[in-house]
Protein backbone atom coordinates (compact mmCIF):
# COMPACT_ATOMS: atom_id res chain seq x y z
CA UNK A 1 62.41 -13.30 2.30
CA UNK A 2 63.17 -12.12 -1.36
CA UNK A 3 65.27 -9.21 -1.83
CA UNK A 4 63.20 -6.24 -3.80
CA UNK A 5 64.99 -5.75 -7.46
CA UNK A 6 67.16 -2.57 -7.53
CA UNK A 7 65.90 0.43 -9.72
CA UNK A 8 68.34 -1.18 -12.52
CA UNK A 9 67.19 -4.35 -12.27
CA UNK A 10 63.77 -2.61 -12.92
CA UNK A 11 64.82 0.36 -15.56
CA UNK A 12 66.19 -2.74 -17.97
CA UNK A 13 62.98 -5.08 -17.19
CA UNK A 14 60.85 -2.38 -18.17
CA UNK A 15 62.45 -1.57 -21.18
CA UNK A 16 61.65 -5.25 -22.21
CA UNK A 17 58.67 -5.20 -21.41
CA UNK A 18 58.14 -2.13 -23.29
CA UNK A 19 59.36 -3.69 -26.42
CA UNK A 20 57.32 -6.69 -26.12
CA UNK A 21 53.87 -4.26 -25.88
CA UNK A 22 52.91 -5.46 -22.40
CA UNK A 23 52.16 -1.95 -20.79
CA UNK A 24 50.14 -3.76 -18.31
CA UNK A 25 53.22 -5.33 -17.30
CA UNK A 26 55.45 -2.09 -17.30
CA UNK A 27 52.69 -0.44 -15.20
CA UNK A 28 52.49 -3.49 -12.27
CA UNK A 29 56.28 -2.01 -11.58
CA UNK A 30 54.59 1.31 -10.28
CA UNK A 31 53.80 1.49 -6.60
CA UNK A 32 50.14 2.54 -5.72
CA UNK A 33 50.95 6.33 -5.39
CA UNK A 34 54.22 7.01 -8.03
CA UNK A 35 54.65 10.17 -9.91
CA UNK A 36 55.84 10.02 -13.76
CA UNK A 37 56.88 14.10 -14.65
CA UNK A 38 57.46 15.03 -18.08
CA UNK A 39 59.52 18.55 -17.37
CA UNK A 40 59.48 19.22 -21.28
CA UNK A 41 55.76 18.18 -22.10
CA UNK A 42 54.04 20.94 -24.40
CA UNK A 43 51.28 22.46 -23.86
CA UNK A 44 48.15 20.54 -23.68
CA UNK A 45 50.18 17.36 -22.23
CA UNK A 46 50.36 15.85 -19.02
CA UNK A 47 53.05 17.26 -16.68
CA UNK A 48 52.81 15.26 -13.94
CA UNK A 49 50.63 11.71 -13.73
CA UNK A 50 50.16 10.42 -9.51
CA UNK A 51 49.64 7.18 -8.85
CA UNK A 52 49.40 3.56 -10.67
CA UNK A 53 46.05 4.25 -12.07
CA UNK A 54 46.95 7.60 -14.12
CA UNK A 55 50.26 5.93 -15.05
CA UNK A 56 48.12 3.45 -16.45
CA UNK A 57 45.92 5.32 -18.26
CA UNK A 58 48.33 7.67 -19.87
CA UNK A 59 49.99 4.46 -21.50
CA UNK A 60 46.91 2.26 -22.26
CA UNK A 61 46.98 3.45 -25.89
CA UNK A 62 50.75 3.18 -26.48
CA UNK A 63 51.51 0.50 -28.86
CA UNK A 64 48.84 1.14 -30.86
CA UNK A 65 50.43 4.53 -32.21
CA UNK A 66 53.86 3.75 -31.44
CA UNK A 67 55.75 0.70 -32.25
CA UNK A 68 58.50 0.55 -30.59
CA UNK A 69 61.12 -2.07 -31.49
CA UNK A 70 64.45 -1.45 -30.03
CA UNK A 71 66.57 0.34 -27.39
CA UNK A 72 70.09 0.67 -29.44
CA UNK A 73 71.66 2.66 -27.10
CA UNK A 74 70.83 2.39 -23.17
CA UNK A 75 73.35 3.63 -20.62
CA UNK A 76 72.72 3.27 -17.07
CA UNK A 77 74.02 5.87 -14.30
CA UNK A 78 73.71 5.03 -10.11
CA UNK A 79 73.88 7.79 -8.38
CA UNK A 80 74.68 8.47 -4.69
CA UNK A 81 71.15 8.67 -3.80
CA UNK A 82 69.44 5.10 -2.76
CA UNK A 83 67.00 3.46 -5.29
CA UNK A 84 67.43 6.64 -7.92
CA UNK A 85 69.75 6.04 -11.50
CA UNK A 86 69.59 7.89 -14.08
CA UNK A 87 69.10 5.97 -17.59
CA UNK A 88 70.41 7.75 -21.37
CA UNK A 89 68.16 5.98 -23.61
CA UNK A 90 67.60 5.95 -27.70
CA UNK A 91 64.15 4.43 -28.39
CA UNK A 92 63.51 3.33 -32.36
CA UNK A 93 60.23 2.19 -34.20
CA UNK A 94 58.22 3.93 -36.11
CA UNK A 95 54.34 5.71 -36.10
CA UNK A 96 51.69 3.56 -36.71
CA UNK A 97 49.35 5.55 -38.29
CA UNK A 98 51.70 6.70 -41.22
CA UNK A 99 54.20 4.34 -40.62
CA UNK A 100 56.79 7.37 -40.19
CA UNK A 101 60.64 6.76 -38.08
CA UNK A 102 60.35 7.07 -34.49
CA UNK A 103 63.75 7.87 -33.05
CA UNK A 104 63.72 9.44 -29.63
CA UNK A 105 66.33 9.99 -27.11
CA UNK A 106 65.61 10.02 -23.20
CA UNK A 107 67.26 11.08 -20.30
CA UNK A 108 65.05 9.62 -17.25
CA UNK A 109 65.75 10.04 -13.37
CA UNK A 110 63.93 6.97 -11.55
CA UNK A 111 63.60 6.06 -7.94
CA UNK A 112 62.31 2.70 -6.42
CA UNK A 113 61.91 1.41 -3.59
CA UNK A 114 60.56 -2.02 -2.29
CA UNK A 115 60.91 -3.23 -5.93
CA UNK A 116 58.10 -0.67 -7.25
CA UNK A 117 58.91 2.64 -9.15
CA UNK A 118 58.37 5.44 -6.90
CA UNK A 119 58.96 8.89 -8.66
CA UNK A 120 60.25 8.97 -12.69
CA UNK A 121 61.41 12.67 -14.25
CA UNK A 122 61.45 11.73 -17.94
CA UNK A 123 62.95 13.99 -19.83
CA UNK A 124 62.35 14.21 -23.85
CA UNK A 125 61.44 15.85 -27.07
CA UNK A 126 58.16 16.60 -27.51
CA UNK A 127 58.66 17.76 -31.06
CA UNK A 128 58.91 14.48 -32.65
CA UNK A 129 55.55 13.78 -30.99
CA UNK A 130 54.14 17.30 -32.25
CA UNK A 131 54.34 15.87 -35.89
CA UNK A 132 50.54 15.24 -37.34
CA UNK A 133 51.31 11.62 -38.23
CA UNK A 134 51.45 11.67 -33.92
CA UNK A 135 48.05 13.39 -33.19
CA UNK A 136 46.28 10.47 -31.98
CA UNK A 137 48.57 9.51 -29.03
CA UNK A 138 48.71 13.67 -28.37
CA UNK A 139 45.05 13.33 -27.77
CA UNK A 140 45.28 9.99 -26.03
CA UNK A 141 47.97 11.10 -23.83
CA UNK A 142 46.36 14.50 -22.67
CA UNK A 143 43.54 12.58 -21.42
């Protein structure tokens, strides 16, 4: 019997997997019925996705607005809860559409269990995303 990954295990494989544009990949590490939260979204964005499928369809479009290419600066944090860490995270690419710096930091609570993402708080700033050069992944994402 093969033990499930932790939730680090996961947080850094997803960040890979992430960088290599394979958001079907990232989403197969949701279980059936997770929650993804966005505390800070703005108005007009989604606050709270549940299950795979809504994940899924939040992030279908992501690569082809964003590119990311690198995670500089990742710092992982367990905490004393079971299958939950907390990952500080600076994501750099740029905007696709005008080709404009994307720099964005993240603070992200995630919880797994069974190897599967369970519940993710991601907390960011939505004002680099309010920019006009971002308006097509607004509208994509408040699908």
């Amino acid at each position: 019997m093969t033990t499930p990954a932790p939730v680090e295990e996961l947080l850094r494989h997803g960040l890979r997997l992430l960088l290599d544009k394979d958001i079907s990949g990232w989403v197969d590490l949701w279980d059936e019925n997770g929650i993804l939260e966005f505390p800070f979204a703005p108005d007009g964005w989604p606050k709270r996705l549940e299950g795979k499928a809504a994940v899924a369809a939040y992030l279908r479009g992501y690569p082809d607005h964003i590119d990311l290419q690198d995670f500089p600066e990742v710092t992982l944090h367990r905490t004393a809860e079971p299958g939950t860490a907390v990952i500080e995270m600076r994501a750099v690419g740029r905007l696709v559409k005008s080709g404009a710096p994307y720099d964005m930091r993240y603070i992200t609570v995630m919880t797994a269990a069974d190897g599967r993402f369970t519940h993710g708080r991601d907390y960011w700033n939505p004002l680099i995303l309010l920019r006009d050069d971002a308006a097509d992944f607004r509208g994509a994402a408040a699908r």
